[in-house]
PDB file of N, CA and C in Angstrom:
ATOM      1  N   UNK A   1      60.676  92.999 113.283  1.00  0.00           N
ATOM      2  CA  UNK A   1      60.356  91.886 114.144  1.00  0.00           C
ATOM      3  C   UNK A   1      60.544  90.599 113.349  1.00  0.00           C
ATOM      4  N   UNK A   2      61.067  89.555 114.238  1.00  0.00           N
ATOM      5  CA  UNK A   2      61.485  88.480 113.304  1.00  0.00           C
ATOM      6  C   UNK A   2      60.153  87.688 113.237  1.00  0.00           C
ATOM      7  N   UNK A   3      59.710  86.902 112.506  1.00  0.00           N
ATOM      8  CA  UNK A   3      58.488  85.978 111.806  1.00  0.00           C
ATOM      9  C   UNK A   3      58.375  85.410 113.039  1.00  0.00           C
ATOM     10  N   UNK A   4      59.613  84.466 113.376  1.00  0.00           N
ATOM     11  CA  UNK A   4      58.930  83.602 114.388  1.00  0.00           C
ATOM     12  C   UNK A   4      59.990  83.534 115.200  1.00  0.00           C
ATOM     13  N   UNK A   5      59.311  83.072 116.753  1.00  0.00           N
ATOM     14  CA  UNK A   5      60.057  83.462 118.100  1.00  0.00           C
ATOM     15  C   UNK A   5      59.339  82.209 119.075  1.00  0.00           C
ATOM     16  N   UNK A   6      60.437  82.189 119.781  1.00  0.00           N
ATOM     17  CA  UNK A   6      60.357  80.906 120.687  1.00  0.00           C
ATOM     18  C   UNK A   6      58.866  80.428 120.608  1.00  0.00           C
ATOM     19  N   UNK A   7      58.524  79.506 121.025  1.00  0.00           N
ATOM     20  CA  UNK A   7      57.229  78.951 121.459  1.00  0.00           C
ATOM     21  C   UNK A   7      56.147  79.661 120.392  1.00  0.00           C
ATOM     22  N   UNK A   8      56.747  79.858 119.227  1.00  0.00           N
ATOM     23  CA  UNK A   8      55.862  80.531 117.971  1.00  0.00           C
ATOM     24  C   UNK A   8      55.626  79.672 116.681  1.00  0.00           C
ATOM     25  N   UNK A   9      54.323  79.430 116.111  1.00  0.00           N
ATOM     26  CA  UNK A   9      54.618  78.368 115.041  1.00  0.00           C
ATOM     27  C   UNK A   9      55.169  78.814 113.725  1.00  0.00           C
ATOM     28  N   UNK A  10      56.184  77.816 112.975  1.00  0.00           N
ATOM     29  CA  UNK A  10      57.336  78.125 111.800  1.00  0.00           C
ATOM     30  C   UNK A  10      56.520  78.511 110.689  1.00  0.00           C
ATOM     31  N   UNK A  11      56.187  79.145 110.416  1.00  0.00           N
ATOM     32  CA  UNK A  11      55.442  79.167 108.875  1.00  0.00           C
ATOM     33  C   UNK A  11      56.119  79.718 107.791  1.00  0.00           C
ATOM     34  N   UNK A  12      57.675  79.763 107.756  1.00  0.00           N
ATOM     35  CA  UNK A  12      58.368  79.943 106.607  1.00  0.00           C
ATOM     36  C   UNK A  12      58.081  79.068 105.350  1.00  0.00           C
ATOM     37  N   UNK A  13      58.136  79.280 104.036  1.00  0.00           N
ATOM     38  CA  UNK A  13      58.185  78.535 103.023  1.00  0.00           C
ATOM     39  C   UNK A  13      57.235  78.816 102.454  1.00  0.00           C
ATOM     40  N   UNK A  14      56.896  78.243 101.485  1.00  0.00           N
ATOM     41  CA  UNK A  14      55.946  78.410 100.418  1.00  0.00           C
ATOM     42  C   UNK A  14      54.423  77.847 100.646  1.00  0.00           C
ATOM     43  N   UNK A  15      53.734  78.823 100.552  1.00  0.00           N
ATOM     44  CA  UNK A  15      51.893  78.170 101.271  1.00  0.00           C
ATOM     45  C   UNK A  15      51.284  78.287  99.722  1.00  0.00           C
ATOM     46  N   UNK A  16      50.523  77.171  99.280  1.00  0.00           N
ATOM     47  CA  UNK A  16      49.745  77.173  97.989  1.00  0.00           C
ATOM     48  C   UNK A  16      48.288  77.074  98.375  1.00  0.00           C
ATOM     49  N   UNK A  17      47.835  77.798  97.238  1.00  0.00           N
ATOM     50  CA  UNK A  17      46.225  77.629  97.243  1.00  0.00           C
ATOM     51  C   UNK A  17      45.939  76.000  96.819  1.00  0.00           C
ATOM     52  N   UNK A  18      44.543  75.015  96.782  1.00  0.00           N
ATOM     53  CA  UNK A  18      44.140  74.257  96.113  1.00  0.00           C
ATOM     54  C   UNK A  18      44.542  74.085  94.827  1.00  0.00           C
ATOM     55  N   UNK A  19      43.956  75.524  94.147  1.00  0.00           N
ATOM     56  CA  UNK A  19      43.976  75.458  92.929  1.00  0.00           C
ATOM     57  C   UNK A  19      45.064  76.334  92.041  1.00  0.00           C
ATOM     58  N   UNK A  20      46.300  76.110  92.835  1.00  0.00           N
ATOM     59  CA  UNK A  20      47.796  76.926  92.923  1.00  0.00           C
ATOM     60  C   UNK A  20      47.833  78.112  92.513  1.00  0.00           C
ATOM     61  N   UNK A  21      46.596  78.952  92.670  1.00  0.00           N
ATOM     62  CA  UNK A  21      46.667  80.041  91.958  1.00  0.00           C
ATOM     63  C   UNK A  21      47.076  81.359  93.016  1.00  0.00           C
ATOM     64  N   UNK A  22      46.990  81.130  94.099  1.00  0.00           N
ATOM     65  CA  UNK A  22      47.499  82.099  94.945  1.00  0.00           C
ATOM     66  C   UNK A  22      49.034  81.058  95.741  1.00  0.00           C
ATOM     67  N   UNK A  23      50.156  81.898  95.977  1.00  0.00           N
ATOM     68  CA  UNK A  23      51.173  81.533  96.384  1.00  0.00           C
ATOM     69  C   UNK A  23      51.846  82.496  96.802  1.00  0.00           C
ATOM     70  N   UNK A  24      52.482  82.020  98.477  1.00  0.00           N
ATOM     71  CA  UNK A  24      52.516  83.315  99.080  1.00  0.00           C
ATOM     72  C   UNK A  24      54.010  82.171  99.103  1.00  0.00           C
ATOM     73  N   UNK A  25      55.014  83.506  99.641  1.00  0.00           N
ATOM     74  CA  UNK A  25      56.278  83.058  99.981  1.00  0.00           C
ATOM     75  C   UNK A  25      56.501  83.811 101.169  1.00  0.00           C
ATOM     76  N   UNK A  26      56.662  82.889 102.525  1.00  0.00           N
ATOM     77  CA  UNK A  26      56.860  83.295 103.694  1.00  0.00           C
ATOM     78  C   UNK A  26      58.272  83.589 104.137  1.00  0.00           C
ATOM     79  N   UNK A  27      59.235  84.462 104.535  1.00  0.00           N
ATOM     80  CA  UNK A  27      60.540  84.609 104.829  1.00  0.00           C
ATOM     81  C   UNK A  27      60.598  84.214 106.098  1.00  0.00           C
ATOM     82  N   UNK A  28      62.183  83.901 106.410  1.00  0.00           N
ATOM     83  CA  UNK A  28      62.190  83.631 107.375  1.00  0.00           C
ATOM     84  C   UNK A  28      62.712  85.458 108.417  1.00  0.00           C
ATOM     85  N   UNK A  29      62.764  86.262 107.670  1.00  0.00           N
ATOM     86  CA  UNK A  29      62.556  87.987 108.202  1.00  0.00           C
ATOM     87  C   UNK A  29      61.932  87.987 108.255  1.00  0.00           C
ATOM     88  N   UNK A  30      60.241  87.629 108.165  1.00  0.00           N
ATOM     89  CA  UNK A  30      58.831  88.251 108.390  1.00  0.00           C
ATOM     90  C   UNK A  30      58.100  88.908 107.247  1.00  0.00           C
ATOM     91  N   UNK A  31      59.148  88.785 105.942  1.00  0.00           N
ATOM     92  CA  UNK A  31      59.016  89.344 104.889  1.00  0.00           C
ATOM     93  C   UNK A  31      58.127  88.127 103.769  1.00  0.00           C
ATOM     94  N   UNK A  32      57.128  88.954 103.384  1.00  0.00           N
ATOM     95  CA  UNK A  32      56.317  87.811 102.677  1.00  0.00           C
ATOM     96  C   UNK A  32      56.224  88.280 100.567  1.00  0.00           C
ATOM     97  N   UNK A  33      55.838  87.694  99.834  1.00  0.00           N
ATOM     98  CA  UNK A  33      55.875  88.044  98.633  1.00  0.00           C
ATOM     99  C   UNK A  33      55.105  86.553  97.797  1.00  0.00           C
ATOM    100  N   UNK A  34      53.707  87.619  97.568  1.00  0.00           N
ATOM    101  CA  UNK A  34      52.947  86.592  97.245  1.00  0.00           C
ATOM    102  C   UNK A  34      52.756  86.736  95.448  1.00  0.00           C
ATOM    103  N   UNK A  35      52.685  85.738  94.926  1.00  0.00           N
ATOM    104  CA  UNK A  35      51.659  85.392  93.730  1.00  0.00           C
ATOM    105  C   UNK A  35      50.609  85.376  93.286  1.00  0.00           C
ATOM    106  N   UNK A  36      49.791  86.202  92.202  1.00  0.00           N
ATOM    107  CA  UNK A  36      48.362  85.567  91.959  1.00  0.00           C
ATOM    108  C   UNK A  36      48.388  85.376  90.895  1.00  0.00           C
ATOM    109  N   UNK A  37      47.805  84.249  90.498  1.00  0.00           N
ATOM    110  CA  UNK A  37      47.878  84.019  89.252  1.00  0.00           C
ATOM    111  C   UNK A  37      49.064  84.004  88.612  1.00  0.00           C
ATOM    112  N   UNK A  38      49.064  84.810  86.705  1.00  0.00           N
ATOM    113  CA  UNK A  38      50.218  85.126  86.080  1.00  0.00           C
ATOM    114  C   UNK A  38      51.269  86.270  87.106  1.00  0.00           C
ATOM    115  N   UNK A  39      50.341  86.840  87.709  1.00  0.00           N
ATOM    116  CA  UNK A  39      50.994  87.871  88.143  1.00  0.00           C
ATOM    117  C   UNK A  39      52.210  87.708  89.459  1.00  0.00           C
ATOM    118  N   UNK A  40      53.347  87.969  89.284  1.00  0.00           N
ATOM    119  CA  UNK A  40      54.391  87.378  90.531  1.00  0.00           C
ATOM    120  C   UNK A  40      54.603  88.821  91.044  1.00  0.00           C
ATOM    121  N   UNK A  41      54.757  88.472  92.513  1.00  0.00           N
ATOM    122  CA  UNK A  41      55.149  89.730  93.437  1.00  0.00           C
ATOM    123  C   UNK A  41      54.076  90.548  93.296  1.00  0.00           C
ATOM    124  N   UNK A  42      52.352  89.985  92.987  1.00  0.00           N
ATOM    125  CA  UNK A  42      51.267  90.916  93.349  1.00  0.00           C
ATOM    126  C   UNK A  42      51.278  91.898  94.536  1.00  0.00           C
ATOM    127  N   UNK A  43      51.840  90.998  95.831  1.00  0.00           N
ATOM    128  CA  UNK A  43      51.565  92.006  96.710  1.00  0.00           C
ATOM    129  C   UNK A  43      52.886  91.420  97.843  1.00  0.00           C
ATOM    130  N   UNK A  44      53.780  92.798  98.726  1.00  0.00           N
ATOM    131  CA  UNK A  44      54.672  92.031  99.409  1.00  0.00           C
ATOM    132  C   UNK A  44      54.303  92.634 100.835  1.00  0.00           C
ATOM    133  N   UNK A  45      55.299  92.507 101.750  1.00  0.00           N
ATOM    134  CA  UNK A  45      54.623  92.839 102.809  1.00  0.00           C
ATOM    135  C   UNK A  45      55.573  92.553 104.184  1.00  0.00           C
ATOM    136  N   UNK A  46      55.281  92.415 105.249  1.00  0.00           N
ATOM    137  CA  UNK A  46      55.287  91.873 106.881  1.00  0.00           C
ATOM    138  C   UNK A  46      54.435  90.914 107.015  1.00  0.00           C
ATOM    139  N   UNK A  47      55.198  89.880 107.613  1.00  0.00           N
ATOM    140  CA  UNK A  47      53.875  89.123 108.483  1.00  0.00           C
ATOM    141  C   UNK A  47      54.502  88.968 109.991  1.00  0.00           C
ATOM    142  N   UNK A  48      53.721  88.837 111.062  1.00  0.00           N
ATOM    143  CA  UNK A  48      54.653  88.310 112.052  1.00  0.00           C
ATOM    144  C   UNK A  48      53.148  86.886 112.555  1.00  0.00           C
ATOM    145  N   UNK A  49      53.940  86.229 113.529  1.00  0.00           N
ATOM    146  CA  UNK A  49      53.251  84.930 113.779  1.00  0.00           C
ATOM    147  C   UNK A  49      53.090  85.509 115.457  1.00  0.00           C
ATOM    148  N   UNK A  50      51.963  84.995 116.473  1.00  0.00           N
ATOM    149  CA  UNK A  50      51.760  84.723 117.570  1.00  0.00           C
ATOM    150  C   UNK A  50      51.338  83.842 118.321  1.00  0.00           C
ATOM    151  N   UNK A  51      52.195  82.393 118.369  1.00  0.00           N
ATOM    152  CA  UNK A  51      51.343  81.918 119.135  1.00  0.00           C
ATOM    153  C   UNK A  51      51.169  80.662 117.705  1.00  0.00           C
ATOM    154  N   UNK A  52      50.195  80.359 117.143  1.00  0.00           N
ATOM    155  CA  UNK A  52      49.894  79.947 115.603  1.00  0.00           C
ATOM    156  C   UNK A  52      48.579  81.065 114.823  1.00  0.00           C
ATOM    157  N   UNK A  53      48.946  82.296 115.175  1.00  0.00           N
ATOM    158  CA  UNK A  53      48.223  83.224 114.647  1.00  0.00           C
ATOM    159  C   UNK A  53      48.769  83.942 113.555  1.00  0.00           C
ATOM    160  N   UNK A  54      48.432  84.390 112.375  1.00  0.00           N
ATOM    161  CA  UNK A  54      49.340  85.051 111.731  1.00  0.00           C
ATOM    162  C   UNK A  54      48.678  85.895 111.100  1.00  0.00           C
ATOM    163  N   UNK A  55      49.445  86.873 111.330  1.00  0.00           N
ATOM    164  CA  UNK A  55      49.092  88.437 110.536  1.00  0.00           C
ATOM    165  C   UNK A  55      50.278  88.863 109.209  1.00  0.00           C
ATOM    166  N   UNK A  56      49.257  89.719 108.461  1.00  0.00           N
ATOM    167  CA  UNK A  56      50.243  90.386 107.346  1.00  0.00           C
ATOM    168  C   UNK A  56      49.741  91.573 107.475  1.00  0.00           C
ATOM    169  N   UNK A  57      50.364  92.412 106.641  1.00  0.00           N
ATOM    170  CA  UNK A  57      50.305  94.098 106.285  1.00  0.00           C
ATOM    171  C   UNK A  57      51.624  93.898 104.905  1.00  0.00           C
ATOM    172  N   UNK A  58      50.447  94.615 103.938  1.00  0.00           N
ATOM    173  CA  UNK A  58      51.322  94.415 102.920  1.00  0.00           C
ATOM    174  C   UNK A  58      51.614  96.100 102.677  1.00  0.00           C
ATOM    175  N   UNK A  59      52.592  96.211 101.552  1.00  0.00           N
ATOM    176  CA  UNK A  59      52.860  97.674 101.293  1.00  0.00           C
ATOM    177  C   UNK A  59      51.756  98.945 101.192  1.00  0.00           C
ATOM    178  N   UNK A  60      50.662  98.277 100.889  1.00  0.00           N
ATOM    179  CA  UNK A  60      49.893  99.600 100.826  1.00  0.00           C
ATOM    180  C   UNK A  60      48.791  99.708 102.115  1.00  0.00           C
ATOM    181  N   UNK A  61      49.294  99.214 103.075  1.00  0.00           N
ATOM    182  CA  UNK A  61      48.801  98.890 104.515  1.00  0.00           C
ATOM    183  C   UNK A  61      47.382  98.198 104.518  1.00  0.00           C
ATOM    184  N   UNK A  62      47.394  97.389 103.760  1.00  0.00           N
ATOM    185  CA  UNK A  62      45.773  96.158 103.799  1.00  0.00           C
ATOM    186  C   UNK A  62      46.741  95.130 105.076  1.00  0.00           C
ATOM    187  N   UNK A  63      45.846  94.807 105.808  1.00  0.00           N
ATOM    188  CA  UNK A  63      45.838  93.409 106.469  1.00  0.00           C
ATOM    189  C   UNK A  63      45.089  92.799 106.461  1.00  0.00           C
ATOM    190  N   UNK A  64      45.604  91.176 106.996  1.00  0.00           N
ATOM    191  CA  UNK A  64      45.027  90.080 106.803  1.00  0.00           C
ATOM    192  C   UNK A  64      45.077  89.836 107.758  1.00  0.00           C
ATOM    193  N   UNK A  65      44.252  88.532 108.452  1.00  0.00           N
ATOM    194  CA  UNK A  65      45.048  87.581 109.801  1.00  0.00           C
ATOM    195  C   UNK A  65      44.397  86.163 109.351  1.00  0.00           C
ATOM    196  N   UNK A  66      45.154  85.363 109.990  1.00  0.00           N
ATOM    197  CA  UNK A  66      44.522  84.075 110.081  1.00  0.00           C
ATOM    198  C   UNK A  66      45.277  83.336 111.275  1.00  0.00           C
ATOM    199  N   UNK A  67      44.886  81.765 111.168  1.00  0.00           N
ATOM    200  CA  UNK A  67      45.784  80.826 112.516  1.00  0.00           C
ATOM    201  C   UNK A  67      46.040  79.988 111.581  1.00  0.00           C
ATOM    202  N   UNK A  68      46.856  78.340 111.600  1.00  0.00           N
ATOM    203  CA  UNK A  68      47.675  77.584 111.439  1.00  0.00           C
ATOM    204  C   UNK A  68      46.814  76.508 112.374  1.00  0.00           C
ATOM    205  N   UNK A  69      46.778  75.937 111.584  1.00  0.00           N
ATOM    206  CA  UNK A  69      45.886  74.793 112.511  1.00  0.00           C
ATOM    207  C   UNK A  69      46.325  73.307 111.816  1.00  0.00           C
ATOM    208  N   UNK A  70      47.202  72.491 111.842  1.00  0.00           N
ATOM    209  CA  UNK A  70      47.000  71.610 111.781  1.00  0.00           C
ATOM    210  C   UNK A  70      47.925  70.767 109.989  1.00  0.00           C
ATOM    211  N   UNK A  71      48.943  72.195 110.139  1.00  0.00           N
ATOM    212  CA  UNK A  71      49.678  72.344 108.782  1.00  0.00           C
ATOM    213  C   UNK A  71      48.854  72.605 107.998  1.00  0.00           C
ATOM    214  N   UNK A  72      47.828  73.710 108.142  1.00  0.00           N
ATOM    215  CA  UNK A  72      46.722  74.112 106.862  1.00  0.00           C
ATOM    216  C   UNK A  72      46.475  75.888 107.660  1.00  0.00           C
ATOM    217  N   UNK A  73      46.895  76.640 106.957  1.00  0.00           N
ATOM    218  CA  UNK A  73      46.434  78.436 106.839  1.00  0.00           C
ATOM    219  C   UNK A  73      45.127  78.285 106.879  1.00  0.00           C
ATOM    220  N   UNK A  74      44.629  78.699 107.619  1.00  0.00           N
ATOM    221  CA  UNK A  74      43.008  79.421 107.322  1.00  0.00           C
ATOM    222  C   UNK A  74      43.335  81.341 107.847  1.00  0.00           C
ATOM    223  N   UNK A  75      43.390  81.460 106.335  1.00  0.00           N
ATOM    224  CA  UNK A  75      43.553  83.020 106.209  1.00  0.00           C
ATOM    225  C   UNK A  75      43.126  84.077 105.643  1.00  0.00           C
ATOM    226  N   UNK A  76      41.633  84.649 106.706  1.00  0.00           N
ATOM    227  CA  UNK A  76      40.716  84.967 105.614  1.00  0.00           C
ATOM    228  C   UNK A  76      39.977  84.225 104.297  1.00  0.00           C
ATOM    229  N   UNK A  77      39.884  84.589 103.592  1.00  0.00           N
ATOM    230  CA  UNK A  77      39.291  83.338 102.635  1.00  0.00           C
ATOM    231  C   UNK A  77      40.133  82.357 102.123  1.00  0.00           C
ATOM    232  N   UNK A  78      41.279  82.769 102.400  1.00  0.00           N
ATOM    233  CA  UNK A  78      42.273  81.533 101.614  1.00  0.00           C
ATOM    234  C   UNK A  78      42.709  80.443 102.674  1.00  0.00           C
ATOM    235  N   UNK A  79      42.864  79.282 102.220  1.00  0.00           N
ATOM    236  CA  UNK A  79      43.183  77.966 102.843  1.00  0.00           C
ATOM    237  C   UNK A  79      44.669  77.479 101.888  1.00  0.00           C
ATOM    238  N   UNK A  80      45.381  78.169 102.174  1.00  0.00           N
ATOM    239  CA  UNK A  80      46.450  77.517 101.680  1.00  0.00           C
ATOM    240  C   UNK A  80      47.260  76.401 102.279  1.00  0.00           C
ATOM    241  N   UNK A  81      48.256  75.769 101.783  1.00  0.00           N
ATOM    242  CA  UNK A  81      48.879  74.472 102.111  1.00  0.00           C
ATOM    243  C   UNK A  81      49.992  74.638 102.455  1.00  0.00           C
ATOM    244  N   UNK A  82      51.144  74.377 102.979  1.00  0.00           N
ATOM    245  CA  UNK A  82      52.649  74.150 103.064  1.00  0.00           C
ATOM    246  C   UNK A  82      52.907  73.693 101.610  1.00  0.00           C
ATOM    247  N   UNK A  83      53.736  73.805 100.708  1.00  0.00           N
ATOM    248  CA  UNK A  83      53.981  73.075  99.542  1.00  0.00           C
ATOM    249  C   UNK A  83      55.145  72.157 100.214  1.00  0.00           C
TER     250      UNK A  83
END
């Protein structure tokens, strides 16, 4: 499934934490590959968007969800940014 679809909000690109320590990289396939810390490609995954809702499922089938509100992720505990 592609990330994003008509009347769906864009959330491709790079979302940073505050304190840049989490960094997720959003594809424009739906394919995500995040950062923590030192560590690159901690965890990769699916996301798809609905609406400005967004879900992940990463490889070892954990999910997340959050919404998009206002060019700011609130996703689960993380509040990341558009970089």
């Amino acid at each position: 499934m592609a990330a994003v679809e008509d009347g769906h909000t864009d959330v491709a690109g790079t979302w940073v934490t505050e304190d840049r320590r989490i960094r997720q990289e959003l594809l424009p396939d739906g394919c995500y590959d995040e950062a923590r810390g030192e560590r690159a490609s901690a965890y990769t995954g699916r996301y798809t968007v609905t609406g400005s809702h967004l879900d992940h499922v990463d490889g070892t089938g954990f999910t997340a969800a959050g919404d998009i509100r206002d060019g700011v992720a609130y996703h689960e505990h993380l509040v990341p940014q558009r970089e």
